[in-house]
N, C-alpha and C. Protein backbone atom coordinates (compact mmCIF):
# COMPACT_ATOMS: atom_id res chain seq x y z
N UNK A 1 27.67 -41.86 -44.32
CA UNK A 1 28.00 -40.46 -44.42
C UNK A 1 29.49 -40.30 -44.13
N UNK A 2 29.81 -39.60 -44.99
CA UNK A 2 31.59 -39.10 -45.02
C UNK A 2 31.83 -38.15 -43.65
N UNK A 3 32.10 -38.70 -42.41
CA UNK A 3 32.29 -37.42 -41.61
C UNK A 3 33.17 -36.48 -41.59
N UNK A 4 34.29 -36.51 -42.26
CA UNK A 4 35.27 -35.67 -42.47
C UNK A 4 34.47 -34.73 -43.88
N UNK A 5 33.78 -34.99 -44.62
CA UNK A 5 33.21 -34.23 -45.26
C UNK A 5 31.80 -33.27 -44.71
N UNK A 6 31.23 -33.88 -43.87
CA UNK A 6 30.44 -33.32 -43.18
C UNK A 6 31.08 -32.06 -42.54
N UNK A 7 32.29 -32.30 -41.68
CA UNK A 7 32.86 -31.63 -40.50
C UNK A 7 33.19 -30.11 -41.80
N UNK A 8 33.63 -30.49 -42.50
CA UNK A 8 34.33 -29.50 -43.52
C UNK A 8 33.32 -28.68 -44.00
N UNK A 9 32.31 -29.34 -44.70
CA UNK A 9 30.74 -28.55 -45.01
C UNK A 9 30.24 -27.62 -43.88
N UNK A 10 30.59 -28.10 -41.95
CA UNK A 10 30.10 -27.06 -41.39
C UNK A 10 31.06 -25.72 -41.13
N UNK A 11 32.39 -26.20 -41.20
CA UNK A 11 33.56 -25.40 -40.70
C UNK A 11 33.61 -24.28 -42.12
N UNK A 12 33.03 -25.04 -43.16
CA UNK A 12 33.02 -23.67 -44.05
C UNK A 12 31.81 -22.73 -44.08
N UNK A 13 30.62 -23.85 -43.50
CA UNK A 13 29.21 -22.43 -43.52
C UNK A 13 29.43 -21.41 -42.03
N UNK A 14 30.36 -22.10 -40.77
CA UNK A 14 30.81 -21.15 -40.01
C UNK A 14 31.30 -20.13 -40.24
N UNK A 15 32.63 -20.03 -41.44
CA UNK A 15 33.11 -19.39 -42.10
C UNK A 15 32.62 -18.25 -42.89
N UNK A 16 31.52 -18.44 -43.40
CA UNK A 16 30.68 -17.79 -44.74
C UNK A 16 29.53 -17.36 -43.24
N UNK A 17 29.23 -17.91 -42.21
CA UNK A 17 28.17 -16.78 -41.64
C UNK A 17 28.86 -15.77 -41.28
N UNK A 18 30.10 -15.85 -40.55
CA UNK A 18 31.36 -14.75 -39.84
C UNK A 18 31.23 -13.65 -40.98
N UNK A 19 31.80 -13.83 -42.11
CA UNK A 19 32.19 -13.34 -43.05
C UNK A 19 30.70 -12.17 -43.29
N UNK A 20 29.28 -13.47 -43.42
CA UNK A 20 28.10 -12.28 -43.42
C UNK A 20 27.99 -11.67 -42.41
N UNK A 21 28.35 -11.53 -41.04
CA UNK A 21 27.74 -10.67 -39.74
C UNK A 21 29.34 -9.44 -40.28
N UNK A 22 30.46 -10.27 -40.69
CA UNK A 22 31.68 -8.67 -40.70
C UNK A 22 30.70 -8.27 -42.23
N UNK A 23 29.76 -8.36 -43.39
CA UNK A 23 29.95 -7.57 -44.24
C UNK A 23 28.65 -6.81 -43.62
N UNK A 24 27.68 -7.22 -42.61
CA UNK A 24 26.09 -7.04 -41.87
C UNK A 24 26.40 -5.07 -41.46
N UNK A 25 28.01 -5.71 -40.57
CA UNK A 25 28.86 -4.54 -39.65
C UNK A 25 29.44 -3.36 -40.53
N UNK A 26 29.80 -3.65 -41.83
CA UNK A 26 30.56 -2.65 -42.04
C UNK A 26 28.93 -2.53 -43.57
N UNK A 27 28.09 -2.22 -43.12
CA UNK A 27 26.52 -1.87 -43.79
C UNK A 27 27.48 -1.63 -45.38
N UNK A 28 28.20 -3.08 -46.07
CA UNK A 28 28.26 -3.30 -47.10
C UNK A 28 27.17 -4.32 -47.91
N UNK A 29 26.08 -3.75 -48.60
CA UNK A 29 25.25 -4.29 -49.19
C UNK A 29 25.01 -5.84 -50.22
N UNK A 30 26.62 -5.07 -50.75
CA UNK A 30 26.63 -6.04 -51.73
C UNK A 30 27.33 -7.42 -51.02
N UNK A 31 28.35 -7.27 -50.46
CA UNK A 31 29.02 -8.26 -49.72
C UNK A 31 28.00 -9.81 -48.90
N UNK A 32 27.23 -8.42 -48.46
CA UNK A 32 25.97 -9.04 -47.68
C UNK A 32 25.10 -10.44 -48.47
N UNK A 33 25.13 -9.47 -49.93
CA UNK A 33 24.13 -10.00 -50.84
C UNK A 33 25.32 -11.66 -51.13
N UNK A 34 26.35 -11.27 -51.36
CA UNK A 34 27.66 -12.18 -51.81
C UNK A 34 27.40 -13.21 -50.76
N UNK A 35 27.72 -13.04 -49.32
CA UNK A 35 28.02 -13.85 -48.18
C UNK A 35 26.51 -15.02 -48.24
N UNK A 36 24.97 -14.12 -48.65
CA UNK A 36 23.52 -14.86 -48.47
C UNK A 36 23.79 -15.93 -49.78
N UNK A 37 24.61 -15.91 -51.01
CA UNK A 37 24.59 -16.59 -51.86
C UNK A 37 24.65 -17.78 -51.52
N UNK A 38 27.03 -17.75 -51.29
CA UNK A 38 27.64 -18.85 -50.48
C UNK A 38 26.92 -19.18 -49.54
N UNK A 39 25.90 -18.76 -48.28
CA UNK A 39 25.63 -19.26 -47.17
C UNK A 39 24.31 -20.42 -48.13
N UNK A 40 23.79 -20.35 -48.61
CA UNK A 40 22.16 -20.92 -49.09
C UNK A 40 23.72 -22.07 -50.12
N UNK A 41 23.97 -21.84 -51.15
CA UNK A 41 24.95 -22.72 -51.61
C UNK A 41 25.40 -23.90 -50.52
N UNK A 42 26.13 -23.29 -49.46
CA UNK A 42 27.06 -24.36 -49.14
C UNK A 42 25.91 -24.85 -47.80
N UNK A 43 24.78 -24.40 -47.09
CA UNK A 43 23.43 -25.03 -47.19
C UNK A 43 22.87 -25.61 -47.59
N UNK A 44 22.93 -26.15 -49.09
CA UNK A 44 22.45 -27.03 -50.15
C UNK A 44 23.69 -28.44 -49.77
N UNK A 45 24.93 -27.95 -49.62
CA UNK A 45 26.27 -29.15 -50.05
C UNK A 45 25.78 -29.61 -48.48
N UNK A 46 25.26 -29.16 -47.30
CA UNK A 46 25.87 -29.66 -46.05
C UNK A 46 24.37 -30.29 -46.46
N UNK A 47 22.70 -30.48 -46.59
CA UNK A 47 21.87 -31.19 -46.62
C UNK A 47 21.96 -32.15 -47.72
N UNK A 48 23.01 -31.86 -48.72
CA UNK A 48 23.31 -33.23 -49.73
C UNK A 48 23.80 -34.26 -48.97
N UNK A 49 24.74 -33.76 -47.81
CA UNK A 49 25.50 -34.93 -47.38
C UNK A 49 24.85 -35.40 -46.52
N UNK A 50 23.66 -34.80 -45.10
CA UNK A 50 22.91 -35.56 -44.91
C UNK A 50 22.25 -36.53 -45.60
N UNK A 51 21.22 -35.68 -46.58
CA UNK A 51 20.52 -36.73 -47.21
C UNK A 51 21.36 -38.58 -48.02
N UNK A 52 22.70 -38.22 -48.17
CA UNK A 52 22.92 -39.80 -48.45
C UNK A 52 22.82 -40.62 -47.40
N UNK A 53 22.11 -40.47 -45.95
CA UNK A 53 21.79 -41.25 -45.00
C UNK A 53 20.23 -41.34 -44.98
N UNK A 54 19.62 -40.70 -45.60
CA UNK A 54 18.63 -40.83 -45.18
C UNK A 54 17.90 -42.11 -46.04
N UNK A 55 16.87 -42.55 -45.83
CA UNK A 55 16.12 -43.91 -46.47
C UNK A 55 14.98 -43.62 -47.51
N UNK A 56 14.85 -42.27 -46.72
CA UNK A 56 13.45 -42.09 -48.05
C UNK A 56 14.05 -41.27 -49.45
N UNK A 57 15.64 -40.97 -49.17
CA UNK A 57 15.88 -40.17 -50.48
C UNK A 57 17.16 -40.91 -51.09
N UNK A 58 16.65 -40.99 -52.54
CA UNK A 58 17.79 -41.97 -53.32
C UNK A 58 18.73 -40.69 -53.92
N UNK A 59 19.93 -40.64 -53.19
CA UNK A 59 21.24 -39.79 -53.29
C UNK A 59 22.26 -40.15 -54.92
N UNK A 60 21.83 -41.27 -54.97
CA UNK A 60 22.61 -41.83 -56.19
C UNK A 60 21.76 -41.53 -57.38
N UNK A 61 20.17 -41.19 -57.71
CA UNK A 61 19.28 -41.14 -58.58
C UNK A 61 18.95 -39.46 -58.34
N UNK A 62 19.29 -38.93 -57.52
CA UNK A 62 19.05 -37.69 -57.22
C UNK A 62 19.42 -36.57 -57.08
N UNK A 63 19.69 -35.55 -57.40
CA UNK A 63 20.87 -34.26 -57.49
C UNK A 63 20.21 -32.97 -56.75
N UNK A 64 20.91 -32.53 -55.89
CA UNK A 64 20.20 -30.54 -55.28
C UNK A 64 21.32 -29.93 -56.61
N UNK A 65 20.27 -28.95 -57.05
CA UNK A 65 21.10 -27.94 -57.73
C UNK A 65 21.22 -26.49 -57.63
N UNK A 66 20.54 -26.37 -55.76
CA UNK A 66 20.85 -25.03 -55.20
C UNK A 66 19.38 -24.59 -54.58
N UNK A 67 19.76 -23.47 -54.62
CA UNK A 67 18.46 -22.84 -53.24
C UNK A 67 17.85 -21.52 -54.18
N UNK A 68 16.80 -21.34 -54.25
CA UNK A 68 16.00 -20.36 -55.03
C UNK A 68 14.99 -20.15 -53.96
N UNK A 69 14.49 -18.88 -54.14
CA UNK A 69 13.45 -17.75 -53.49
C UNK A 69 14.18 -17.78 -52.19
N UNK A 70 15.05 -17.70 -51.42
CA UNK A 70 15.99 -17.41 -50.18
C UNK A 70 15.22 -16.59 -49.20
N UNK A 71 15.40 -16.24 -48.39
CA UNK A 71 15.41 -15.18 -47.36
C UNK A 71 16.41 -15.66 -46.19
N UNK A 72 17.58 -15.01 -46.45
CA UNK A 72 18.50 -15.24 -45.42
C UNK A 72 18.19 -13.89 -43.71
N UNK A 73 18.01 -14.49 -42.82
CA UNK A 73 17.70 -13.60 -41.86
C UNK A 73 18.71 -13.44 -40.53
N UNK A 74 19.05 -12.06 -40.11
CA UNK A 74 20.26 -12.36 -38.84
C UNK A 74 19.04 -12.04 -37.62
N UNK A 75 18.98 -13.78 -37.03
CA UNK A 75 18.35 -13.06 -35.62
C UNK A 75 19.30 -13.00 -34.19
N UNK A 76 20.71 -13.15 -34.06
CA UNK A 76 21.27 -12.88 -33.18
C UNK A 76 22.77 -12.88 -33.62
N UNK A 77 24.02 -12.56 -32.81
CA UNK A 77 25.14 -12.18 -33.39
C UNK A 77 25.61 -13.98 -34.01
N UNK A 78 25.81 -13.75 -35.14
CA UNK A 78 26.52 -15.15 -35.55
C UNK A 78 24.98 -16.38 -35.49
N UNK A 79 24.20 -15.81 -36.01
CA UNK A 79 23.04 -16.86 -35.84
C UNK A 79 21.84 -16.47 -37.39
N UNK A 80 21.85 -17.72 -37.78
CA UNK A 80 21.36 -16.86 -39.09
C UNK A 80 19.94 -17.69 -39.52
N UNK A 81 18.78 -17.79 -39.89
CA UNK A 81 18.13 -18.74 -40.15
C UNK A 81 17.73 -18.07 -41.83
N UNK A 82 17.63 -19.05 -42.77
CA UNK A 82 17.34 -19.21 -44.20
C UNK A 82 15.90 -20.10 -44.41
N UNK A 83 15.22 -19.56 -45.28
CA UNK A 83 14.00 -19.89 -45.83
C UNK A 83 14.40 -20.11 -47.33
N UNK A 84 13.92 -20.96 -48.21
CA UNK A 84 13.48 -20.60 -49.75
C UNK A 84 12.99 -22.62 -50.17
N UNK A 85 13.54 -22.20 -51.71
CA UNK A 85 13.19 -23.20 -52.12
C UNK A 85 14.68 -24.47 -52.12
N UNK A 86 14.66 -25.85 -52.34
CA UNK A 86 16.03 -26.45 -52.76
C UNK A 86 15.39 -27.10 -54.06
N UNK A 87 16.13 -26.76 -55.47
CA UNK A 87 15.80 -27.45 -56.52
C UNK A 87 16.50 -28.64 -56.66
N UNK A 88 16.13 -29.62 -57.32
CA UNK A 88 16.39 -31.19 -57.19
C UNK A 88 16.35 -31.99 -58.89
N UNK A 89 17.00 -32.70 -59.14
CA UNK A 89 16.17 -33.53 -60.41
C UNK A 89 17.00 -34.98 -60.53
N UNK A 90 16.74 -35.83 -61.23
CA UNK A 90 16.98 -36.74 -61.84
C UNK A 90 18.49 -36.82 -62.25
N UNK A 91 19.42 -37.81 -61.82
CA UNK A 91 20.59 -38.22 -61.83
C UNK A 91 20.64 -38.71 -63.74
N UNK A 92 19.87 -39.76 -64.05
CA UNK A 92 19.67 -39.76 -65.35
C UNK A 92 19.19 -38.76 -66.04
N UNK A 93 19.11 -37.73 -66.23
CA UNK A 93 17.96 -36.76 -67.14
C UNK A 93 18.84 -35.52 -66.25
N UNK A 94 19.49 -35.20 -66.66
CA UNK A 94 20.45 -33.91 -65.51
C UNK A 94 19.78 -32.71 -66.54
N UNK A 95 19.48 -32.75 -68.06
CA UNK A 95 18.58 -31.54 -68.53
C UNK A 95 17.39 -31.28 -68.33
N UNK A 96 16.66 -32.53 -67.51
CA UNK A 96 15.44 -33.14 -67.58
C UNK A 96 14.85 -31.86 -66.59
N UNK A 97 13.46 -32.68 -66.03
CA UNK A 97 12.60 -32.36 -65.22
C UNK A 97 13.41 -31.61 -64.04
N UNK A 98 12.86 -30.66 -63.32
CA UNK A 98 13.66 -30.28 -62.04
C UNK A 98 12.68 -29.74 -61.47
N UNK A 99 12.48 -30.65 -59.73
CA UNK A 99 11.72 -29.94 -58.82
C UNK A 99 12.21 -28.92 -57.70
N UNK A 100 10.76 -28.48 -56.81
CA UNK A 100 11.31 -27.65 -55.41
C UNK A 100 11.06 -28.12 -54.29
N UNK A 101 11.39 -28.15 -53.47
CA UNK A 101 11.08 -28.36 -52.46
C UNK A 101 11.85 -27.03 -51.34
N UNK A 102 10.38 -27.28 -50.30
CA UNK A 102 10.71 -26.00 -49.19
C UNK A 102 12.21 -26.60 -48.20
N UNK A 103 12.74 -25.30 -48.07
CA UNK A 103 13.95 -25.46 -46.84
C UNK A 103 13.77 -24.50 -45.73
N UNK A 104 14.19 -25.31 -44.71
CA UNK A 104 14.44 -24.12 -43.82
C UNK A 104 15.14 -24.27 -43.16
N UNK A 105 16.41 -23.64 -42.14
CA UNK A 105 17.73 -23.89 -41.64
C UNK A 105 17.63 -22.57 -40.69
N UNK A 106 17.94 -22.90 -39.63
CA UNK A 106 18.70 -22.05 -38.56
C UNK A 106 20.13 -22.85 -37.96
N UNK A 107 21.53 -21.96 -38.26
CA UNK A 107 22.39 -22.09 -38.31
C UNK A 107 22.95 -20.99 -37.10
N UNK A 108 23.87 -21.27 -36.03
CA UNK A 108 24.76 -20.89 -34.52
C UNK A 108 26.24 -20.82 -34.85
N UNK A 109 26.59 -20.22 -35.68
CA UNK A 109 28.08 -20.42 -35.60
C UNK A 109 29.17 -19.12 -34.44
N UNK A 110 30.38 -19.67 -34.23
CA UNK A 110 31.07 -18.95 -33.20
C UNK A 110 32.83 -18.88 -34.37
N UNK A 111 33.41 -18.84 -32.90
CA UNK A 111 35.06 -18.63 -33.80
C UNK A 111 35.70 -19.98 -34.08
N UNK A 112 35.01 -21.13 -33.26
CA UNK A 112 35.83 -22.15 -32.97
C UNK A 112 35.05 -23.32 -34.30
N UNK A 113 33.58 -22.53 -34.54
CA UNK A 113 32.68 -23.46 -36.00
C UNK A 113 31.47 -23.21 -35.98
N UNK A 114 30.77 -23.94 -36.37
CA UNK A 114 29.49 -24.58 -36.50
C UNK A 114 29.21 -24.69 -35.05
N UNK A 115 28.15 -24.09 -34.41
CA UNK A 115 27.87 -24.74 -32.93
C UNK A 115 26.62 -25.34 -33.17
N UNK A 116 26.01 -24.83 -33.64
CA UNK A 116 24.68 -25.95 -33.83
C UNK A 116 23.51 -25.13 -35.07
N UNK A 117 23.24 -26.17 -35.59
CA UNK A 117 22.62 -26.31 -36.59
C UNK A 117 20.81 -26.88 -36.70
N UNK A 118 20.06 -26.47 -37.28
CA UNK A 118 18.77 -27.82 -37.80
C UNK A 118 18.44 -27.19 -38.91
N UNK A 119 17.84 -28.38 -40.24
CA UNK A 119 17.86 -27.86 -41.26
C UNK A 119 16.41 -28.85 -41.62
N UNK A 120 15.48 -27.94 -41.92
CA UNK A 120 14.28 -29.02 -42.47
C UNK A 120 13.80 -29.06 -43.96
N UNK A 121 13.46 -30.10 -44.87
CA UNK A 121 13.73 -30.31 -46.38
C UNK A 121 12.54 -30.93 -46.56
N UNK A 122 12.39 -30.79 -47.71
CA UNK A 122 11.02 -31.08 -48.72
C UNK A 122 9.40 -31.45 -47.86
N UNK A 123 8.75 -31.68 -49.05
CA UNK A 123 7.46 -31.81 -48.29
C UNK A 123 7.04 -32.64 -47.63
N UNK A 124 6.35 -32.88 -46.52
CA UNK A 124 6.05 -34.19 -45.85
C UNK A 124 5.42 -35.06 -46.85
N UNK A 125 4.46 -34.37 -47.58
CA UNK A 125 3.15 -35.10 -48.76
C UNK A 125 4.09 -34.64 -49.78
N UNK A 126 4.55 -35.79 -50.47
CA UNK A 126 5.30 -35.69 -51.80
C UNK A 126 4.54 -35.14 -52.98
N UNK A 127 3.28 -35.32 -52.62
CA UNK A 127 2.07 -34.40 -54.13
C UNK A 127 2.42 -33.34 -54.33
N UNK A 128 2.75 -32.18 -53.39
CA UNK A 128 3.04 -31.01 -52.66
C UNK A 128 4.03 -30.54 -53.57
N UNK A 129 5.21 -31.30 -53.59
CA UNK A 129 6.53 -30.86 -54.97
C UNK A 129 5.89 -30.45 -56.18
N UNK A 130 6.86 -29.34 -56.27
CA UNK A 130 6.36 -28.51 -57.56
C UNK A 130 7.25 -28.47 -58.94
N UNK A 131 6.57 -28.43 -59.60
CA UNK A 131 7.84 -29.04 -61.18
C UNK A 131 8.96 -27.51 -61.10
N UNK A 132 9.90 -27.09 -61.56
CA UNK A 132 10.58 -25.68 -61.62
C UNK A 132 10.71 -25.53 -63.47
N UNK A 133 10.18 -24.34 -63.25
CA UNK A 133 10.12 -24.08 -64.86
C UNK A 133 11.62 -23.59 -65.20
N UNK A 134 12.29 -24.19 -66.53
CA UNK A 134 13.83 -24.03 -66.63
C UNK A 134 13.58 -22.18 -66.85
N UNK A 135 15.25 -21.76 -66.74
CA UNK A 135 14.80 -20.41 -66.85
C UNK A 135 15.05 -19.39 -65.56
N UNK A 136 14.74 -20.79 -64.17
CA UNK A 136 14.91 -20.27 -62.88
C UNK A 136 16.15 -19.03 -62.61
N UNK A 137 16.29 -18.50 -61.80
CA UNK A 137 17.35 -17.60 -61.70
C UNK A 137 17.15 -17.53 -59.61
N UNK A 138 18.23 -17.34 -59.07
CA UNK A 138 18.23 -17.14 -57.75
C UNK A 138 18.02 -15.79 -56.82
N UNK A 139 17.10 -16.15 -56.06
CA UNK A 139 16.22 -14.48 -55.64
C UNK A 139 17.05 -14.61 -54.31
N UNK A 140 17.58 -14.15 -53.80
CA UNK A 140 17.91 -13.92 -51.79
C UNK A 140 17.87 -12.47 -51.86
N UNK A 141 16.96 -12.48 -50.45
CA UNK A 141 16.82 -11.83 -49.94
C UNK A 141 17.95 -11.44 -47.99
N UNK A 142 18.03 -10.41 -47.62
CA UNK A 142 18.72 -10.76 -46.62
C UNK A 142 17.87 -9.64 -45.72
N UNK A 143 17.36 -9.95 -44.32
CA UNK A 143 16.73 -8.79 -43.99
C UNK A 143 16.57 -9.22 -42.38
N UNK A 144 16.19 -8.31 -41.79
CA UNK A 144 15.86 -8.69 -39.84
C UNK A 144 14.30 -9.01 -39.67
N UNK A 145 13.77 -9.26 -40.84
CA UNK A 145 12.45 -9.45 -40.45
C UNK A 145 12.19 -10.81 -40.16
N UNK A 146 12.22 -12.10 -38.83
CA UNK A 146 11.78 -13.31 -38.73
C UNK A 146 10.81 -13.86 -38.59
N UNK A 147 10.31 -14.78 -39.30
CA UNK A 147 9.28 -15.70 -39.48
C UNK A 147 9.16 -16.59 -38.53
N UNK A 148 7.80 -17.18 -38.56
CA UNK A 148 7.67 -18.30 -37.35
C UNK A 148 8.64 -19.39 -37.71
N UNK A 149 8.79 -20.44 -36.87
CA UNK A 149 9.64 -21.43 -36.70
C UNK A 149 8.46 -22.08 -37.40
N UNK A 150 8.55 -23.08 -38.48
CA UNK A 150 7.58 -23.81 -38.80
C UNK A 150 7.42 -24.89 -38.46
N UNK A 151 5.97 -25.30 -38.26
CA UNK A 151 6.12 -26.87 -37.66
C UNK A 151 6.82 -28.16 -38.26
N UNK A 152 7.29 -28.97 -37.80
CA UNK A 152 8.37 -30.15 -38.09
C UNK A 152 7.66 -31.05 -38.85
N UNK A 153 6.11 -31.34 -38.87
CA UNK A 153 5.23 -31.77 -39.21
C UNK A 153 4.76 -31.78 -40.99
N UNK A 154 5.65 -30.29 -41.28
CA UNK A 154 4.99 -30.12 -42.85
C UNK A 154 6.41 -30.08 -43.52
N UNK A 155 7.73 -31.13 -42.72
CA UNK A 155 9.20 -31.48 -44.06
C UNK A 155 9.03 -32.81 -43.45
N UNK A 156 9.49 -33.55 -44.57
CA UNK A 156 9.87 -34.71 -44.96
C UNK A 156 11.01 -35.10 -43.89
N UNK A 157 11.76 -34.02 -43.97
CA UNK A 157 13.63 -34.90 -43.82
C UNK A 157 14.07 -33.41 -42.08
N UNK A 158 14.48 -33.63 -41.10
CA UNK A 158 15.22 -32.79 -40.26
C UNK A 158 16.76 -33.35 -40.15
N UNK A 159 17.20 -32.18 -40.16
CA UNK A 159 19.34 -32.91 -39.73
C UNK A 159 19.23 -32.01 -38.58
N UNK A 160 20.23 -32.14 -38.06
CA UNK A 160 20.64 -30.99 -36.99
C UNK A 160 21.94 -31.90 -36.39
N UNK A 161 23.18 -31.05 -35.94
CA UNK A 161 24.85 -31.23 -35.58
C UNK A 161 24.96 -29.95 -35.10
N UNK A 162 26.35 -29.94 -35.18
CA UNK A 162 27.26 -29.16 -34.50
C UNK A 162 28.35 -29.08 -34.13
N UNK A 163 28.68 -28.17 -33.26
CA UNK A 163 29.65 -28.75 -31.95
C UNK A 163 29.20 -29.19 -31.10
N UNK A 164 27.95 -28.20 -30.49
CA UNK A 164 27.75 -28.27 -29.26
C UNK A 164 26.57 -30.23 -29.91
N UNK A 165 26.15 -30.77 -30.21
CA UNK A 165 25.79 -32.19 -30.61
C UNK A 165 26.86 -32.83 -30.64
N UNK A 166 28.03 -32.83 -30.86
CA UNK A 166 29.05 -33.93 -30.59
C UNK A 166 28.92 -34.67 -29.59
């Protein structure tokens, strides 16, 4: 793993949560909607770069091509947790087949970065992946309503960093 690319992937989703709690404050809707995009986007780039460490996922045969059905949620100042889907496909076949798999991320950022992070990815039971019919288009949602913490038991893959993990 590239750590200087890592460090950069969190110092910019620090960036992009700040940015959503100032558009949260000044009850600009659309901004809001703008900031949940970039945040689930650059969410996708910071679990790409995990995953080229990981063993069960081939990074070189494999592509994320973003986050669909979203629900970005603020449960405390500068603290944001995201739900949806991460679509995926084939390094050879880039028109080809494209699956989903579930995400989920609670993200701590402050002024100084990223303070801490965990992000959990695809299904534990690989049967479970679902084909994505082309056509997809990206749903986020952004709202105060939070969901349970789900058990660790039903993703495949957990990351979690920070600052405060250094």
């Amino acid at each position: 793993m590239d750590r200087a690319k890592l460090q950069r992937k969190e110092r910019m989703i620090a960036a992009i949560i700040r940015q959503y709690f100032r558009a949260l404050e000044a009850n600009d809707s659309e901004a809001v909607e703008l900031e949940s995009v970039d945040l689930c986007s650059a969410t996708s780039w910071l679990l790409e770069e995990h995953l080229k460490c990981a063993p069960d996922w081939d990074s070189e045969q494999r592509w994320l091509d973003g986050v669909i059905d979203s629900n970005v949620v603020d449960l405390a100042k500068l603290c944001v947790q995201i739900e949806g889907k991460v679509v995926w496909g084939l390094s050879e076949d880039p028109g080809g087949k494209q699956w989903s798999e579930p995400l989920w991320a609670r993200m701590h950022a402050s002024d100084e970065g990223l303070e801490q992070y965990e992000i959990r990815f695809g299904h534990a039971n690989e049967e479970e992946s679902s084909e994505v019919e082309f056509g997809f288009y990206q749903t986020i949602s952004s709202n105060r309503v939070k969901s349970e913490v789900p058990d660790r038991r039903v993703f495949k893959f957990a990351f979690s960093g920070g600052l405060q993990r250094r």
